[in-house]
C-alpha atoms as a PDB file:
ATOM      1  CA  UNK A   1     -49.304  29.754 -92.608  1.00  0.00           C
ATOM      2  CA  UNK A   2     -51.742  26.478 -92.822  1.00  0.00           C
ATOM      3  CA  UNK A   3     -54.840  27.462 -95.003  1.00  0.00           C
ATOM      4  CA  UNK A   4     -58.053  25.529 -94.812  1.00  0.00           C
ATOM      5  CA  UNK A   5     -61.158  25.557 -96.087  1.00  0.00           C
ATOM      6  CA  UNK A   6     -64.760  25.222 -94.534  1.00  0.00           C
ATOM      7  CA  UNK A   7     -67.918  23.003 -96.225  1.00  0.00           C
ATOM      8  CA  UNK A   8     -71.213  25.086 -95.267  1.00  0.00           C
ATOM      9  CA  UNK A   9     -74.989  24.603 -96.386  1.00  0.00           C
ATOM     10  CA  UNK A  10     -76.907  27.535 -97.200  1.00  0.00           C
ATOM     11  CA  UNK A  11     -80.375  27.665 -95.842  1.00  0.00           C
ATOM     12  CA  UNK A  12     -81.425  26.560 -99.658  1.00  0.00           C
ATOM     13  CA  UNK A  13     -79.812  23.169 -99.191  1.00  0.00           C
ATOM     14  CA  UNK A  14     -76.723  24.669-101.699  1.00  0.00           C
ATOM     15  CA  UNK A  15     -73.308  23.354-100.165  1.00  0.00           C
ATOM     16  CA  UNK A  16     -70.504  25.974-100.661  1.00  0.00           C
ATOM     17  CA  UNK A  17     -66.472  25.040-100.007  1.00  0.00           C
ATOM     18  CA  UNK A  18     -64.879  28.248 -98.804  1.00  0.00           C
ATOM     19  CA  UNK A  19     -61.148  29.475 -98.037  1.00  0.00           C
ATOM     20  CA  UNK A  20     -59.753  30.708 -94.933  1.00  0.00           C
ATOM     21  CA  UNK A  21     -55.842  31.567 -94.939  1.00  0.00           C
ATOM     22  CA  UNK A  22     -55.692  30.929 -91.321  1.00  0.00           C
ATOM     23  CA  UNK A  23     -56.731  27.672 -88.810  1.00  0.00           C
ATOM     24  CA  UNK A  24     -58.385  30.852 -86.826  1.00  0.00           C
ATOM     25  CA  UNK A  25     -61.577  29.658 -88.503  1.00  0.00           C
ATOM     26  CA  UNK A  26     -61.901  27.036 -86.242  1.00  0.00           C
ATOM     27  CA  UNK A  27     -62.251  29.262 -83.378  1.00  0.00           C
ATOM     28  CA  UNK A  28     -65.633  30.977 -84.492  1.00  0.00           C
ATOM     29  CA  UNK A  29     -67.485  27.975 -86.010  1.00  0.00           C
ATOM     30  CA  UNK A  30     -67.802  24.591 -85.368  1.00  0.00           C
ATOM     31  CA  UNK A  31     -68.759  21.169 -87.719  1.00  0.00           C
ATOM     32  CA  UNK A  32     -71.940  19.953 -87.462  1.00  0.00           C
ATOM     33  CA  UNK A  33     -73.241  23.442 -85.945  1.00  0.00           C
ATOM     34  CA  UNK A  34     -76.010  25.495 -86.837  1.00  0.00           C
ATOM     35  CA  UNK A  35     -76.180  29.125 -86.932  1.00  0.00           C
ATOM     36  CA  UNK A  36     -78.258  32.386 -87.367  1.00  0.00           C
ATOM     37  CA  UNK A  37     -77.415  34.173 -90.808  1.00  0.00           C
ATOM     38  CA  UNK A  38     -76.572  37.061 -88.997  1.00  0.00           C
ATOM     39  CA  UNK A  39     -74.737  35.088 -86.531  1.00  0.00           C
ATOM     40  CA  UNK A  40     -72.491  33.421 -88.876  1.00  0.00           C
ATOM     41  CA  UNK A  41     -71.950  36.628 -90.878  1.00  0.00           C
ATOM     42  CA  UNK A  42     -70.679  37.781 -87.751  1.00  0.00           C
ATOM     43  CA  UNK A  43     -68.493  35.464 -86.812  1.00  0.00           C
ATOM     44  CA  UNK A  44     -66.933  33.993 -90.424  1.00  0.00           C
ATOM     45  CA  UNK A  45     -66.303  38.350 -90.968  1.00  0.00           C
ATOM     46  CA  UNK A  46     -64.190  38.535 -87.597  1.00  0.00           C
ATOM     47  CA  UNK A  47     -62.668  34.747 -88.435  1.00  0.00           C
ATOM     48  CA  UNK A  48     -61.624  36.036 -91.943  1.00  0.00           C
ATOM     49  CA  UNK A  49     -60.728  39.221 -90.969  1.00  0.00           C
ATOM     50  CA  UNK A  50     -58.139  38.078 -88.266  1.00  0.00           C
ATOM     51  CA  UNK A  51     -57.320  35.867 -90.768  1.00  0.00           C
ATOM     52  CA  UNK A  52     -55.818  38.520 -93.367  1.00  0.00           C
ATOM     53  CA  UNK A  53     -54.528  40.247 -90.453  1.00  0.00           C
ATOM     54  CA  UNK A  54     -52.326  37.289 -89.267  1.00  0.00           C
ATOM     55  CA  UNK A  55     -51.145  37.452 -93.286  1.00  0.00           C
ATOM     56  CA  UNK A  56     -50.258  41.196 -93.249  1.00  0.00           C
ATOM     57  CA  UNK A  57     -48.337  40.777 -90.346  1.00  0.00           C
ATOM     58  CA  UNK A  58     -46.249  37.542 -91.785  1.00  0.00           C
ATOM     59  CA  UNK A  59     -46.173  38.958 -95.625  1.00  0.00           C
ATOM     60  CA  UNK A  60     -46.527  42.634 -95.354  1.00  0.00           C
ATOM     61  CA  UNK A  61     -49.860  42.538 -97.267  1.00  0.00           C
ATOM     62  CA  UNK A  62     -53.807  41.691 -96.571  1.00  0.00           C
ATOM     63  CA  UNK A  63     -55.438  38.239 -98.265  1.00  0.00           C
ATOM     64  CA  UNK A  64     -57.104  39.248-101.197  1.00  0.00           C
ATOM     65  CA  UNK A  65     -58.592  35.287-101.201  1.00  0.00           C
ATOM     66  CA  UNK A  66     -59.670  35.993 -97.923  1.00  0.00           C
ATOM     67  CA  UNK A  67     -61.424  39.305 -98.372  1.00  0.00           C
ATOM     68  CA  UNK A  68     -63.293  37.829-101.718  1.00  0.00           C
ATOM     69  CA  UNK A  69     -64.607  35.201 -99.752  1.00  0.00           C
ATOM     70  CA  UNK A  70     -65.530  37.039 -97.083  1.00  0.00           C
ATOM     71  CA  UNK A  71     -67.167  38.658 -99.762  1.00  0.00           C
ATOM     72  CA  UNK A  72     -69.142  35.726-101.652  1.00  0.00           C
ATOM     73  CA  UNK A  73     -70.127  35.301 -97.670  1.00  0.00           C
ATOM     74  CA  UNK A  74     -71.657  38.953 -97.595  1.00  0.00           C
ATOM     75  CA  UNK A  75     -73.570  38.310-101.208  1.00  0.00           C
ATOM     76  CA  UNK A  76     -74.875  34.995-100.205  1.00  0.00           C
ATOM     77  CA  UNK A  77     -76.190  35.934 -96.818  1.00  0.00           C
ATOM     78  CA  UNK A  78     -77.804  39.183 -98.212  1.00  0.00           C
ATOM     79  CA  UNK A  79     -80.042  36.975-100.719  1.00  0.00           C
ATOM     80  CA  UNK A  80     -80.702  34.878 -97.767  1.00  0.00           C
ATOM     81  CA  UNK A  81     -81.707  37.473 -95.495  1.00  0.00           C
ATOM     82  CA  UNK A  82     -86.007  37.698 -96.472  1.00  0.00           C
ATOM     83  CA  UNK A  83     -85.719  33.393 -95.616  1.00  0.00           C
ATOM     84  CA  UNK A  84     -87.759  33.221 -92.038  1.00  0.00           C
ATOM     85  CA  UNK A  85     -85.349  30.783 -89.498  1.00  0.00           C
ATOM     86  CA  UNK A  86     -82.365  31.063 -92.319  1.00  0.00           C
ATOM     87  CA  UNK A  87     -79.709  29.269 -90.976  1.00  0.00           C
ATOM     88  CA  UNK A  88     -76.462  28.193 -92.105  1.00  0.00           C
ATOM     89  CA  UNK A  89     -75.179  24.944 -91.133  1.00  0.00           C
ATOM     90  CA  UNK A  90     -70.651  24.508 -91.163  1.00  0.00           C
ATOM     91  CA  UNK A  91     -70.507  20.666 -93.083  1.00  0.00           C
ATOM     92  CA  UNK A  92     -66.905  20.564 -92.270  1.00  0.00           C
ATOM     93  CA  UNK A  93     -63.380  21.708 -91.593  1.00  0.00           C
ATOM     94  CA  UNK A  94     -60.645  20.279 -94.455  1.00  0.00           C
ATOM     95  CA  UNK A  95     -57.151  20.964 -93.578  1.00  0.00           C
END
């Protein structure tokens, strides 16, 4: 299963490299784009979600990588959420 990760910048300026287990990634977010934090909670959660799903079904167990990240996602947006117009902007896709 080709893994990948994703460059993002936090509406702080931070740049974060995260994991995906799955190409799926690509199908929710897009280089160069812009989105909502609520947005982009939304849509990195159903990515990385589908994501651990596609691993169960191969291996016969979830992504644990996955699921952290999806929970250093969850953590980061929360402390993000009082920031007026917080946006997150995708950097990058590295295969």
């Amino acid at each position: 299963m080709p893994e990948m990760r994703f460059s993002v910048r936090w509406p702080d300026g931070k740049t974060e490299l995260c994991y995906s287990p799955s190409l799926v990634i690509k199908d929710y977010l897009s280089p160069g784009q812009e989105y909502p934090l609520a947005e982009f909670l939304e849509l990195t959660t159903k990515a990385l979600r589908i994501a651990s799903d596609r691993v169960r079904a191969k291996y016969g167990y979830s992504c644990s990588l996955a699921m952290s990240q999806l929970a250093q996602i969850e953590k980061a947006c929360k402390s993000y959420r009082g920031t007026p117009g917080a946006r997150v902007r995708v950097n990058a896709f590295i295969e």
